[in-house]
C-alpha atoms as a PDB file:
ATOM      1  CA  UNK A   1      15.179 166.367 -38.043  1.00  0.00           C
ATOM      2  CA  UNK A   2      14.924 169.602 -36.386  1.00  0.00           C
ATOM      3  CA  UNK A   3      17.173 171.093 -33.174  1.00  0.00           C
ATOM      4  CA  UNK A   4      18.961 174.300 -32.431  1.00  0.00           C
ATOM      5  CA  UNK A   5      22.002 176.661 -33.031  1.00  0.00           C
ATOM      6  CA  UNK A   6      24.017 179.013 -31.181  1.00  0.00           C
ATOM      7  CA  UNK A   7      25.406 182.339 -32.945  1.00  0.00           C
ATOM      8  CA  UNK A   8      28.689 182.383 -32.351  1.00  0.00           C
ATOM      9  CA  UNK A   9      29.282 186.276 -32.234  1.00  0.00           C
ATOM     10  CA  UNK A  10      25.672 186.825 -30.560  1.00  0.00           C
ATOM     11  CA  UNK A  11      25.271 184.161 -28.526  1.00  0.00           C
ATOM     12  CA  UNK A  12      21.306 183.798 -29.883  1.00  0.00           C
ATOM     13  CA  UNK A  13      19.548 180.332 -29.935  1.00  0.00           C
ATOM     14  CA  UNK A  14      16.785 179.673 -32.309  1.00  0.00           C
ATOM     15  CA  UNK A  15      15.580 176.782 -34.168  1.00  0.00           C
ATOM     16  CA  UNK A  16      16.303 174.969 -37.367  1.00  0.00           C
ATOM     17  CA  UNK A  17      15.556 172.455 -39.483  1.00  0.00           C
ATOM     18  CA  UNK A  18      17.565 169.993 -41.591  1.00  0.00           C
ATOM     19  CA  UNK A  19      15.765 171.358 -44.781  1.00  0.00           C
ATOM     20  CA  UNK A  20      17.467 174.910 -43.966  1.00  0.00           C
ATOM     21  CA  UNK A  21      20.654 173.277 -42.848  1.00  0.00           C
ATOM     22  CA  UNK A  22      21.166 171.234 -46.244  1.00  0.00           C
ATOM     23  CA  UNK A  23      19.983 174.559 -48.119  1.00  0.00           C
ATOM     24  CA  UNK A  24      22.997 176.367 -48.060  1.00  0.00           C
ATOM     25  CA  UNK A  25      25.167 173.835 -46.444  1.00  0.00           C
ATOM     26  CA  UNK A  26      24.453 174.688 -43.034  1.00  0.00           C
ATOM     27  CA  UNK A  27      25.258 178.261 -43.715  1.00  0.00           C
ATOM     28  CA  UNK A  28      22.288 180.285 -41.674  1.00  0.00           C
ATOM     29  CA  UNK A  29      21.953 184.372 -40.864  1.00  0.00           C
ATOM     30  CA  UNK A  30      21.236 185.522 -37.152  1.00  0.00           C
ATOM     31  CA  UNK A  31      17.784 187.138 -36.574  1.00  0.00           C
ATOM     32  CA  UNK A  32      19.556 189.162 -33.870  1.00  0.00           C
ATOM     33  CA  UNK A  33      23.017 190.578 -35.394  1.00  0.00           C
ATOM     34  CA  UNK A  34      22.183 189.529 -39.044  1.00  0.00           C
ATOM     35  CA  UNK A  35      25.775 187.730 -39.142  1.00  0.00           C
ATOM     36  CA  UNK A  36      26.268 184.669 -40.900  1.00  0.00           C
ATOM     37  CA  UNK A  37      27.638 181.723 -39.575  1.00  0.00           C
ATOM     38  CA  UNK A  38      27.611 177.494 -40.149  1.00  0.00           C
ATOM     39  CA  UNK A  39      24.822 176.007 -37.860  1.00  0.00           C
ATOM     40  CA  UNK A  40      26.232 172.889 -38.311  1.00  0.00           C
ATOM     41  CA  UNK A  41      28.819 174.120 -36.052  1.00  0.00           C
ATOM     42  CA  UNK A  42      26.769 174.348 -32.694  1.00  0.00           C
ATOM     43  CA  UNK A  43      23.928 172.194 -34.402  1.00  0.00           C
ATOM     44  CA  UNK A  44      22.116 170.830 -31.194  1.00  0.00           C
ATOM     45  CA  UNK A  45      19.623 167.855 -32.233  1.00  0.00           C
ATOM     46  CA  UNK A  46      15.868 167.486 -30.841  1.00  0.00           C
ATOM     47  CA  UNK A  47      16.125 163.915 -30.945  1.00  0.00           C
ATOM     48  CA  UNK A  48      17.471 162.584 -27.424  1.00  0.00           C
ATOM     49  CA  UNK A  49      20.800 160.468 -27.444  1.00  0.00           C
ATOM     50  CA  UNK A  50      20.754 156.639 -28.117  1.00  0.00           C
ATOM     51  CA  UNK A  51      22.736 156.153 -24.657  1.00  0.00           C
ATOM     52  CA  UNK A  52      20.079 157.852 -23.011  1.00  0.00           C
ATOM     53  CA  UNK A  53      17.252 155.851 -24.433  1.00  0.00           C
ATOM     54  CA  UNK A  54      18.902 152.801 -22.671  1.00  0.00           C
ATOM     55  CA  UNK A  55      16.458 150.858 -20.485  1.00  0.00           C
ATOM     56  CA  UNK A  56      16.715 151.418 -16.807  1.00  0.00           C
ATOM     57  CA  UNK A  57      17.911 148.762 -14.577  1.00  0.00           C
ATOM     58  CA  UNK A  58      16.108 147.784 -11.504  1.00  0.00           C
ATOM     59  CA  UNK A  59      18.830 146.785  -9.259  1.00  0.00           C
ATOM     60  CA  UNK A  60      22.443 147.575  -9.793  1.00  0.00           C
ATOM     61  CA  UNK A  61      24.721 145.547 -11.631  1.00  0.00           C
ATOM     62  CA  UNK A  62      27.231 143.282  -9.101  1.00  0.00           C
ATOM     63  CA  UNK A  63      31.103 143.942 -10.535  1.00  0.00           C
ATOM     64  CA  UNK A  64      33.476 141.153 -10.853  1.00  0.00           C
ATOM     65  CA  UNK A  65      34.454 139.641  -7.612  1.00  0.00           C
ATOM     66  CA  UNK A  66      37.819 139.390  -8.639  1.00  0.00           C
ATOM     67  CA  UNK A  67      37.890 143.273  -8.547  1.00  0.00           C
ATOM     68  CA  UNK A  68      38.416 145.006  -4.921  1.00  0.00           C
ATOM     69  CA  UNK A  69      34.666 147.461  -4.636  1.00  0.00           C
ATOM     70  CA  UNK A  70      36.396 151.178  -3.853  1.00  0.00           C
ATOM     71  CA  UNK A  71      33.698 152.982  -1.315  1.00  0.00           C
ATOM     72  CA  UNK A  72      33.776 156.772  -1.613  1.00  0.00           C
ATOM     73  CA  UNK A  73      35.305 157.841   1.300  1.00  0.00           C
ATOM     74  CA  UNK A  74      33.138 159.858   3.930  1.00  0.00           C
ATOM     75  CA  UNK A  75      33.890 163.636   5.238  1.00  0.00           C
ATOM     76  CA  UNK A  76      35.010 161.502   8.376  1.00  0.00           C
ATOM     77  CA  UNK A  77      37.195 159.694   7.363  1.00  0.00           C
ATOM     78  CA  UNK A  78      39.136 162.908   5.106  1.00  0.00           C
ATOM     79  CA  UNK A  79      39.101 164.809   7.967  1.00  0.00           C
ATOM     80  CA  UNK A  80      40.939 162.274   9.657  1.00  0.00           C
ATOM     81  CA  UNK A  81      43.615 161.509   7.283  1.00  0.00           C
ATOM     82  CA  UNK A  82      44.728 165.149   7.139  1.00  0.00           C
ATOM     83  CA  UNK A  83      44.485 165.115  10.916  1.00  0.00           C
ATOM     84  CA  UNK A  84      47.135 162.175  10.664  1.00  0.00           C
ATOM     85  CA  UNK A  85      49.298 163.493   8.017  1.00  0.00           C
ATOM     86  CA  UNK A  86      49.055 167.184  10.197  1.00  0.00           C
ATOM     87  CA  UNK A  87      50.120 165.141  13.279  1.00  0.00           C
ATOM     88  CA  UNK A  88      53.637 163.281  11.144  1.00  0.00           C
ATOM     89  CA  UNK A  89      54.261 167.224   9.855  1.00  0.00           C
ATOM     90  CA  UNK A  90      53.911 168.288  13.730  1.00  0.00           C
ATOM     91  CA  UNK A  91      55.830 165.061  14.882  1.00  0.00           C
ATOM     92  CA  UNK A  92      58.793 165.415  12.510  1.00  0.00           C
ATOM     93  CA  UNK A  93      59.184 169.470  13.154  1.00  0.00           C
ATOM     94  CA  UNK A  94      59.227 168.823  17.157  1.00  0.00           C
ATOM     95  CA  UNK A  95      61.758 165.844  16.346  1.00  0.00           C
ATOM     96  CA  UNK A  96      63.539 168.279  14.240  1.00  0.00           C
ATOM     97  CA  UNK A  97      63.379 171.122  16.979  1.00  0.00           C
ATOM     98  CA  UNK A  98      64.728 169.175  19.785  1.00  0.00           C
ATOM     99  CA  UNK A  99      67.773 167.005  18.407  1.00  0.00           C
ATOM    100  CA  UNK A 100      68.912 170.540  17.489  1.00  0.00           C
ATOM    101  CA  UNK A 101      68.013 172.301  20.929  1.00  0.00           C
ATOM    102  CA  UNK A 102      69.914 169.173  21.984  1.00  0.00           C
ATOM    103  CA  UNK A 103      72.898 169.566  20.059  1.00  0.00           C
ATOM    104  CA  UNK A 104      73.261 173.728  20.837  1.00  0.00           C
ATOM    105  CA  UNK A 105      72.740 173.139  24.477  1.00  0.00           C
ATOM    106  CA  UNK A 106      75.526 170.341  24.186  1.00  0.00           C
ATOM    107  CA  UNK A 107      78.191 172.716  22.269  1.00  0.00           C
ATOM    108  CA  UNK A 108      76.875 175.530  24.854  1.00  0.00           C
ATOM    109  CA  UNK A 109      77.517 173.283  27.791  1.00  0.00           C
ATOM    110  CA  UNK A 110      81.114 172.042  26.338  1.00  0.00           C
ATOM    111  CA  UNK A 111      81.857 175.779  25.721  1.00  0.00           C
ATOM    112  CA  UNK A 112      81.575 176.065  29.427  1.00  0.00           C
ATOM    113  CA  UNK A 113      83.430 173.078  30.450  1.00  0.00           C
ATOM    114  CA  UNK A 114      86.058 174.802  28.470  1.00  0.00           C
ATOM    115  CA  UNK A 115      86.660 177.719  29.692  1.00  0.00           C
ATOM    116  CA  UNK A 116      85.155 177.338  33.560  1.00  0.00           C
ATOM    117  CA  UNK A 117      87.551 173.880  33.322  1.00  0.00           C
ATOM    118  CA  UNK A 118      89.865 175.204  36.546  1.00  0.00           C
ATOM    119  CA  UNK A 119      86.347 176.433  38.349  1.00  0.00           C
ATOM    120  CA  UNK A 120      84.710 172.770  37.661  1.00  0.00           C
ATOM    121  CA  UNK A 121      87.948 170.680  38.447  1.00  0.00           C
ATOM    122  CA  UNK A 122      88.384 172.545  41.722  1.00  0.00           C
ATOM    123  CA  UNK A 123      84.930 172.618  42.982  1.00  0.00           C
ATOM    124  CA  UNK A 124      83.722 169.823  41.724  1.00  0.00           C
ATOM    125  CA  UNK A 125      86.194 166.963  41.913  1.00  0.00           C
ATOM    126  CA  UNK A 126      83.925 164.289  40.571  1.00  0.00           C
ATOM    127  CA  UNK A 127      84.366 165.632  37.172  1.00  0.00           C
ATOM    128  CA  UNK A 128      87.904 165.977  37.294  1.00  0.00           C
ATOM    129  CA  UNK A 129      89.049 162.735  35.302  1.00  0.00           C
ATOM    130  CA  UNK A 130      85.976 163.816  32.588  1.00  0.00           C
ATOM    131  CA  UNK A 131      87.551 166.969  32.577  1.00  0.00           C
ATOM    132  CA  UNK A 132      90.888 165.823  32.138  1.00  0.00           C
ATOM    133  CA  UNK A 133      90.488 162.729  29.298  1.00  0.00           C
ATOM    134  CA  UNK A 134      88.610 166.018  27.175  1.00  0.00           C
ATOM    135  CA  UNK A 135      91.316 168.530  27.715  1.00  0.00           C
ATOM    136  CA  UNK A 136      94.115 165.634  26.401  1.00  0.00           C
ATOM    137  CA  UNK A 137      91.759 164.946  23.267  1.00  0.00           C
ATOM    138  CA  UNK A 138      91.290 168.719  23.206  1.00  0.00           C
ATOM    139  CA  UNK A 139      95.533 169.139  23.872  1.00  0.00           C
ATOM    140  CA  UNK A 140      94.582 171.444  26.326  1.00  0.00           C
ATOM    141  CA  UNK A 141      96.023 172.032  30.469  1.00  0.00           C
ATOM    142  CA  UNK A 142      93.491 172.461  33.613  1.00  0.00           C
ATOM    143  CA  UNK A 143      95.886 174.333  35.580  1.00  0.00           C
ATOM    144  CA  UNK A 144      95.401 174.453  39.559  1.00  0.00           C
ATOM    145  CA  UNK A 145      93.276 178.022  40.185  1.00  0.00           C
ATOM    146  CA  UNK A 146      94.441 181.200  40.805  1.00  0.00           C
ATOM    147  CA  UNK A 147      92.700 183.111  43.928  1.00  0.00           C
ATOM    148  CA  UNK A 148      95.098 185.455  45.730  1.00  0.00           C
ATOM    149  CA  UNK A 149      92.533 186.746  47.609  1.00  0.00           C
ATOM    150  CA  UNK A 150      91.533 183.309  49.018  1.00  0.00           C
ATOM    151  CA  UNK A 151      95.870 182.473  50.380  1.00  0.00           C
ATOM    152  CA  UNK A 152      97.339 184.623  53.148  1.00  0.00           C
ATOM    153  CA  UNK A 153     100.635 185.750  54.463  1.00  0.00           C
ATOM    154  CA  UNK A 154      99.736 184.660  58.578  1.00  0.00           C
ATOM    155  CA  UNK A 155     103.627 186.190  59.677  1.00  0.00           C
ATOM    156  CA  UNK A 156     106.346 187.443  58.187  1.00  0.00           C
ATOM    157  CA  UNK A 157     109.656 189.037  59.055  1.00  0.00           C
ATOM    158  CA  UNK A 158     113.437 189.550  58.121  1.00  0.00           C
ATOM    159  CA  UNK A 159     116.243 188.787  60.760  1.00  0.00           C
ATOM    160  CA  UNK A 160     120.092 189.011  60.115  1.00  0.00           C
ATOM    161  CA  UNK A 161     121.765 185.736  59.495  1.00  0.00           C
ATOM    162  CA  UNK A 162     124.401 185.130  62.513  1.00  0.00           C
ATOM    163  CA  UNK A 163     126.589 183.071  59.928  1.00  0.00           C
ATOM    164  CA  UNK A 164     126.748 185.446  57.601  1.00  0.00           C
ATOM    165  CA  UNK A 165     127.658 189.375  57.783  1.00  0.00           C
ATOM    166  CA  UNK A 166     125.687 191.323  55.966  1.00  0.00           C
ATOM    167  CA  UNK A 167     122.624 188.586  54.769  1.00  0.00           C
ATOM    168  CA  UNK A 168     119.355 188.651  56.058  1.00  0.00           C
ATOM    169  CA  UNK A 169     116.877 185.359  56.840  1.00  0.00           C
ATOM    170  CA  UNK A 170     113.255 186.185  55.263  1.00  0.00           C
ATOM    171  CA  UNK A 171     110.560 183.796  57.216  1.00  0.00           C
ATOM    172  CA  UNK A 172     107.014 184.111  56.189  1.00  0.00           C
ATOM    173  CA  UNK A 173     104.273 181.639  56.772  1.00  0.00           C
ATOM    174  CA  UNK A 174     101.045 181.169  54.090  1.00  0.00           C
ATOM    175  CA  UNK A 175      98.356 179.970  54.290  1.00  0.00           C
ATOM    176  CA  UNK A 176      95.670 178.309  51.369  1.00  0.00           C
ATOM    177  CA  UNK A 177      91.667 179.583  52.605  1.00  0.00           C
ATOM    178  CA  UNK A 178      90.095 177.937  50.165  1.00  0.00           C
ATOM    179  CA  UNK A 179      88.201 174.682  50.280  1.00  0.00           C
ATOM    180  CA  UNK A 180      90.603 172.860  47.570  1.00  0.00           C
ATOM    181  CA  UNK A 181      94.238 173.189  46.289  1.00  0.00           C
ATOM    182  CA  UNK A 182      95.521 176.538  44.484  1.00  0.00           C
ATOM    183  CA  UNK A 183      98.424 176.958  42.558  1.00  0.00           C
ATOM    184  CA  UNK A 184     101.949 178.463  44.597  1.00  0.00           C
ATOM    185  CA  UNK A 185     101.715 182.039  44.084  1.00  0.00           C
ATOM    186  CA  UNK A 186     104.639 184.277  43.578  1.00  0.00           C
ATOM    187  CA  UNK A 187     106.204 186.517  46.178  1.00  0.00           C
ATOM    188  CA  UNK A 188     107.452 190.208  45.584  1.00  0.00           C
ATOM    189  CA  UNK A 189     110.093 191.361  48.059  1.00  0.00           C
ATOM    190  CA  UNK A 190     110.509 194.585  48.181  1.00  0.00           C
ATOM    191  CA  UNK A 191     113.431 196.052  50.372  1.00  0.00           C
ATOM    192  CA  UNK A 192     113.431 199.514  51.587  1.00  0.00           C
ATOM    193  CA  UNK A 193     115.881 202.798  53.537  1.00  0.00           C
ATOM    194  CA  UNK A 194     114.895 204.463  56.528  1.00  0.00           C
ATOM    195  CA  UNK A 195     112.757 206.804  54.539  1.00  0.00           C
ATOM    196  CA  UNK A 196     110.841 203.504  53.435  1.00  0.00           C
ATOM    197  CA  UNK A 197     112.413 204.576  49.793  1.00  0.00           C
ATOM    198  CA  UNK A 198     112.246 201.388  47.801  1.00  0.00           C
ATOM    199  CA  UNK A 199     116.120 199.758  47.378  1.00  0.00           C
ATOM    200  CA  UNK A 200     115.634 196.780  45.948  1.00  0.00           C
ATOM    201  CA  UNK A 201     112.739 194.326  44.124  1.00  0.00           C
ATOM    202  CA  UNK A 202     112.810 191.133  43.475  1.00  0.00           C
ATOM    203  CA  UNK A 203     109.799 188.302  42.360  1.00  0.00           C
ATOM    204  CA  UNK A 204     110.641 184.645  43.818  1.00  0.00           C
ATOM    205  CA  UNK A 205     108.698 181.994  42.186  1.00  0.00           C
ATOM    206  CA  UNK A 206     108.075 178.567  43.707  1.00  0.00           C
ATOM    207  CA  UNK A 207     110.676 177.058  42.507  1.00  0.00           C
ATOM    208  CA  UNK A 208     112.903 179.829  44.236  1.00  0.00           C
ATOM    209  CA  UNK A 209     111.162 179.374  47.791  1.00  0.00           C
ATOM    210  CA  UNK A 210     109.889 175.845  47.887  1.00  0.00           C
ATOM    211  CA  UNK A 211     112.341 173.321  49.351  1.00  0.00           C
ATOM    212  CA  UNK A 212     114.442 170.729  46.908  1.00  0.00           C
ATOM    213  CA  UNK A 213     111.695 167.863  48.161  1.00  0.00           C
ATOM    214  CA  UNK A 214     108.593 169.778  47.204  1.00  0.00           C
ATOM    215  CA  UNK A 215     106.758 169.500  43.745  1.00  0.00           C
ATOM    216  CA  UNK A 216     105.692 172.816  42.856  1.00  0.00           C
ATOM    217  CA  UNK A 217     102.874 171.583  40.431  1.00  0.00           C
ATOM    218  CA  UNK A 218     101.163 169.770  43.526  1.00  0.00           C
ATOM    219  CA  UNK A 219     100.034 173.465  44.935  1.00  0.00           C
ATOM    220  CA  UNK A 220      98.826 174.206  47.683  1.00  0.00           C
ATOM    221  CA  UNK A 221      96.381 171.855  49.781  1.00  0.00           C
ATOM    222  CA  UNK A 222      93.361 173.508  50.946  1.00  0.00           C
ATOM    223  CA  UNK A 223      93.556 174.817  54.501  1.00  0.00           C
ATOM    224  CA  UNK A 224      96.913 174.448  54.585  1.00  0.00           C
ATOM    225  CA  UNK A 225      99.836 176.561  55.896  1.00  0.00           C
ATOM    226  CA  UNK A 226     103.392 176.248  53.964  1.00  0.00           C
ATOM    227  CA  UNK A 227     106.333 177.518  56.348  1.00  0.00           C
ATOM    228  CA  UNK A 228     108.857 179.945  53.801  1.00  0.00           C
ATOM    229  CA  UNK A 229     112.703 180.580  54.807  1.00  0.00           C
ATOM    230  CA  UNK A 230     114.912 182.545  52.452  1.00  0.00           C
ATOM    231  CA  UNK A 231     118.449 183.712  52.582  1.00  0.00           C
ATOM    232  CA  UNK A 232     119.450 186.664  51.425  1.00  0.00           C
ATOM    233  CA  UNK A 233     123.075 188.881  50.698  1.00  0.00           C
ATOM    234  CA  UNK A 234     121.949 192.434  51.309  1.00  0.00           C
ATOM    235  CA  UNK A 235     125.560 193.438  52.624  1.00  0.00           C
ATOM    236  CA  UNK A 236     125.335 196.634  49.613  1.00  0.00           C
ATOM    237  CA  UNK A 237     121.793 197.598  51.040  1.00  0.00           C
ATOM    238  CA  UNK A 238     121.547 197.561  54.388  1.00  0.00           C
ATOM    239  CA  UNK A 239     117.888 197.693  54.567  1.00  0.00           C
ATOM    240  CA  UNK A 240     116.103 198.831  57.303  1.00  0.00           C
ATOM    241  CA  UNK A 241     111.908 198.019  56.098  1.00  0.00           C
ATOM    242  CA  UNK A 242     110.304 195.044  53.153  1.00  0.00           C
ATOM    243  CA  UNK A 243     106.477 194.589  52.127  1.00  0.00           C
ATOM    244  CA  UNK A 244     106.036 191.364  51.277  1.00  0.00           C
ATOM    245  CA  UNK A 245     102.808 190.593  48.766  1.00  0.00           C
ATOM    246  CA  UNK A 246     101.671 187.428  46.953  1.00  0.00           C
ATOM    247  CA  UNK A 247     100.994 188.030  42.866  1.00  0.00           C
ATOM    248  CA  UNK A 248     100.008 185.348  40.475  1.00  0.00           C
ATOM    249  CA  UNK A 249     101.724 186.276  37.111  1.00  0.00           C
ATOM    250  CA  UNK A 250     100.160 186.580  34.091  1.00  0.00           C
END
């Protein structure tokens, strides 16, 4: 039997023979680097291998029909299960991307309702009772608005009371400009001398001005005018000049 050997530290083939391998038992010297090595080692045989001396069949063997044939898959059909499992990934990040653009632009739009609550109840009565079931989960007030630019003072004027020396009648009509109800303002009297030096201040408040029959919380109605009459003891002042302004308190 004769085949070849590989020198492990050279990397040289060459030939042998099984009467030089059983010399020395196996043990053989390069021709290249002169190193000695076992050529049993890397011992490659001439002889081909039994399995591949098998007879070749001319048609293929059928396997068991009680075991499912797996067919190699084509470049196709690869390409289009990636394409699938890429279309889920794209699916699932879009789902992902729009429950949570969903659940900012809800929290954004609640953060509005909040704090534009008076704006939205006022312009837009339709989502008053929405407005108003959040704000008593929320234990929170949607208070009538505010505008002192938008309510008027039409007339005004002070006049001495005939029943009474030395008090004064303070008339004054207002008026509401806006399209829906405001809260009652406030009304700063100020009373002044003949050099229009201030005397005397004072702030009435709804409650001060409005008569006994009139809910203060109900406002204002829009476009409406609300007729004021106040007495006054200014027998120490003797005024002879007011202002009159509307304020909304902090």
């Amino acid at each position: 039997m004769s085949g070849t050997t590989l020198c492990p530290y050279c990397n040289s083939r060459f030939s042998v023979t099984e009467t030089q391998l059983e010399a020395h038992d196996g043990m053989v010297r390069c021709g290249y680097c002169r190193k000695t090595f076992d050529a049993r080692l890397r011992f490659v045989s001439d002889r081909p291998s039994p399995q591949l001396e098998l007879p070749m069949l001319d048609t293929l063997v059928e396997p068991p029909s009680s075991l499912p044939v797996l067919q190699p898959m084509t470049l196709a059909e690869q390409v289009s299960i990636v394409d699938d499992e890429s279309e889920f990934e794209t699916e699932r990040f879009t789902w992902h991307w729009t429950l949570g653009s969903f659940i900012l632009l809800f929290v954004l739009l609640g953060q509005a309702a909040y704090f534009y609550r008076v704006d939205i109840s006022a312009r837009m009565p339709l989502f008053k009772p929405v407005l108003a079931y959040s704000c008593w989960l929320l234990d929170c007030k949607i208070p009538l608005p505010q505008y002192a630019d938008l309510i008027s003072i039409e007339s005004s004027g002070l006049e001495a009371d005939p029943g009474h020396k030395g008090w004064i009648i303070l008339k004054a009509l207002l008026r509401n400009r806006a399209p829906y109800a405001q809260a009652l303002p406030s009304l700063e009297l100020t009373l002044s001398d003949s050099s229009d030096m201030p005397q005397a201040r004072r702030i009435f408040n709804p409650v001060d001005y409005l008569p006994k029959t009139e809910n203060p919380v109900a406002g204002i109605q829009p476009d409406h005018e609300l007729a004021i009459k106040l007495l006054l003891d200014t027998a120490n002042l003797k005024p002879m000049g007011y202002r009159l302004a509307l304020i909304y308190p902090d």
